[in-house]
Structure formats: C-alpha cells, structure tokens
Protein backbone atom coordinates (compact mmCIF):
# COMPACT_ATOMS: atom_id res chain seq x y z
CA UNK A 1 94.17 118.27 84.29
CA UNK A 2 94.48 121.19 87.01
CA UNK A 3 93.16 120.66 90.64
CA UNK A 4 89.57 122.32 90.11
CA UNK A 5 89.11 119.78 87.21
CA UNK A 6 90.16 116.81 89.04
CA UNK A 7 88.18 117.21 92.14
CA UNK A 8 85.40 118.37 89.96
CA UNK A 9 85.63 115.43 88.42
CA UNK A 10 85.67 113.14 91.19
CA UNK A 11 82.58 115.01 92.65
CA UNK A 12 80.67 113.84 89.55
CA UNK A 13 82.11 110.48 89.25
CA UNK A 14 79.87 107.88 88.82
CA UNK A 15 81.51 104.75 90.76
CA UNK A 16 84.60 104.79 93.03
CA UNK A 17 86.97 103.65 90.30
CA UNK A 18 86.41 106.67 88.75
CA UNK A 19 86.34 108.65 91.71
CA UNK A 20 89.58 107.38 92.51
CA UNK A 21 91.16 107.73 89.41
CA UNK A 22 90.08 111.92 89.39
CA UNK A 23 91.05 112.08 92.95
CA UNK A 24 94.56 110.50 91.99
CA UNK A 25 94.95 113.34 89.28
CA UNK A 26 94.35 115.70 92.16
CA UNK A 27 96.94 114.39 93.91
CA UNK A 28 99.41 114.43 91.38
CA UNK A 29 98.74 117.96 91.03
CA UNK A 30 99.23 118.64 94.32
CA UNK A 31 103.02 117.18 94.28
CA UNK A 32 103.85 118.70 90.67
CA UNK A 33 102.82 121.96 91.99
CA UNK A 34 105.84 122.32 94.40
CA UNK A 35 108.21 120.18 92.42
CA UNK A 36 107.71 123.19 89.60
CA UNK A 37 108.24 125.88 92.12
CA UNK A 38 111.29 124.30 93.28
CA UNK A 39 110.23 124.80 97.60
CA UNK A 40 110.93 121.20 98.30
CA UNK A 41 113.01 118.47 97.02
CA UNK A 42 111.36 117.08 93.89
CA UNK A 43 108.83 113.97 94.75
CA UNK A 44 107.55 111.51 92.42
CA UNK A 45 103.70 112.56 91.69
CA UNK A 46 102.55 109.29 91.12
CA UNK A 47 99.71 107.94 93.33
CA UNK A 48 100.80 104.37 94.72
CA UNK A 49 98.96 101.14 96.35
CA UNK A 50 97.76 101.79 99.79
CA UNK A 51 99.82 98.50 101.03
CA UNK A 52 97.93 95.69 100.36
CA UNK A 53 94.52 97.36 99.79
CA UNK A 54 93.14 98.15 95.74
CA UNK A 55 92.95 101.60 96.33
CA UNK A 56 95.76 104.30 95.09
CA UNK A 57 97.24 107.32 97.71
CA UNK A 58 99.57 110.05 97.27
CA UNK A 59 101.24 109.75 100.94
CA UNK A 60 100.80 112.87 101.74
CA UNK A 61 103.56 112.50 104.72
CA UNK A 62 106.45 112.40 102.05
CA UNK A 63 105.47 115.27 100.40
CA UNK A 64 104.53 117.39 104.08
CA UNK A 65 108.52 115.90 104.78
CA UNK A 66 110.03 117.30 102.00
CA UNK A 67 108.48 120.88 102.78
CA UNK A 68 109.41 120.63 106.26
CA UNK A 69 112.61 120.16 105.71
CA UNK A 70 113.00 123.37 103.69
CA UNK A 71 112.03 125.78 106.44
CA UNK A 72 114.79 127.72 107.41
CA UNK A 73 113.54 129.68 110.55
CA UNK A 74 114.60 127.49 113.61
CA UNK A 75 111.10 128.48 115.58
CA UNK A 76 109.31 127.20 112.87
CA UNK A 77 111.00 124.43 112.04
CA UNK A 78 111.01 122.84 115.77
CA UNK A 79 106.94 123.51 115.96
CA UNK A 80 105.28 120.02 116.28
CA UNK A 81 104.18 118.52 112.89
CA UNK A 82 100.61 117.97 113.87
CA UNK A 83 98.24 119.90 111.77
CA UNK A 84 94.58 120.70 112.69
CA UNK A 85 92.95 119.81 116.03
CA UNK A 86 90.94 117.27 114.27
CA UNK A 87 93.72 115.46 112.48
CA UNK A 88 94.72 114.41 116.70
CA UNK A 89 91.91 114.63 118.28
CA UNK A 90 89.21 112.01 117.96
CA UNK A 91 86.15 112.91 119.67
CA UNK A 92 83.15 114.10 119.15
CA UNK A 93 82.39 115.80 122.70
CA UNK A 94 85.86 117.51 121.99
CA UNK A 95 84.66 118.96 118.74
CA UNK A 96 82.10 119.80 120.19
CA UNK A 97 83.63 121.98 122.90
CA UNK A 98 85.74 125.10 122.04
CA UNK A 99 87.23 125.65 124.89
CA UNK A 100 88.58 121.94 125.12
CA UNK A 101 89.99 122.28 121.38
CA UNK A 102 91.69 125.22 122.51
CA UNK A 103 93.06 123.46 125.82
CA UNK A 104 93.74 120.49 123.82
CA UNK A 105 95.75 122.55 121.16
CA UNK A 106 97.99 124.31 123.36
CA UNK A 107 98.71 120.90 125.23
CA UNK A 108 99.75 119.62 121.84
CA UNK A 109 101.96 122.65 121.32
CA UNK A 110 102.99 122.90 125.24
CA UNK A 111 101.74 126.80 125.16
C-alpha cells in the first residue's frame, strides 16, 4: 500500500483499530522509502508497542537519527534538531503571536 492509500485509509476508518492499523502502513512507508533510496542506514519499518500502551508507533526519532547522521555539510549538521516552532513551543498565546514565534525561533537557534 503507498502513503496516499494508507492515510486515505485511515481517514475513512471506521474505529481506531483500523485507523491504527492504516496509519501503521503509513509509517512503514515512510521508513521503506529511504531504506530503498539508500540516504540513511537501513531501519526496520515495522511499527512497534508504544511501551506499555496497546497502541503501535514508528519512532520517528530513529529514523530522523539515521538521516541526520548522513549529512555531510558541517553547518548543517551542527543546526539544532528541533523541527517546527510548534513541535517546542507549547502555547497557545505564542501561536498566536508572530512576532514571538519568530523571537522564540531564533532563541532556539541562538540567531
């Protein structure tokens, strides 16, 4: 099943278990992807527990990791692996605010 499909699929899911299961198909796409273009060590593609809890997860950290440690430009490389504003920043009077996001983002990146 490609990505599109999967997600698709979980859109029209009818319960969670089914949800999860397409959602877990779009993860695995998502690892085989770069594993077949060879830009990252090869990763396993199958979804696992999330520790004790019954639901299924790709950890997406291992597979960010793996690409990471690919990148040959030193500048690059030494950035700060933090991803979007929201993924650090936890408030809603901060979303809310585009000059804070932007004060908040060079902070993060010491700009």
């Amino acid at each position: 099943m490609g990505l599109i499909a999967a997600l698709d699929a979980a859109l029209a899911a009818g319960d969670w278990g089914a949800r999860e299961a397409s959602l877990c198909d779009a993860y695995s796409v998502l690892v085989t992807e770069p594993n077949a273009l060879g830009i990252a060590a090869p990763l396993d593609p199958s979804p696992r527990q999330f520790h004790h809890r019954p639901f299924r997860v790709i950890y997406a950290d291992r597979c960010a990791d793996a690409l990471f440690d690919r990148i040959a430009d030193r500048t690059v490389a030494q950035l700060p692996r933090i991803g979007a504003v929201d993924q650090f920043v936890d408030s809603t009077d901060a979303v809310g605010d585009p000059p804070r996001l932007r004060a908040l983002t060079a902070a993060a990146f010491q700009l």
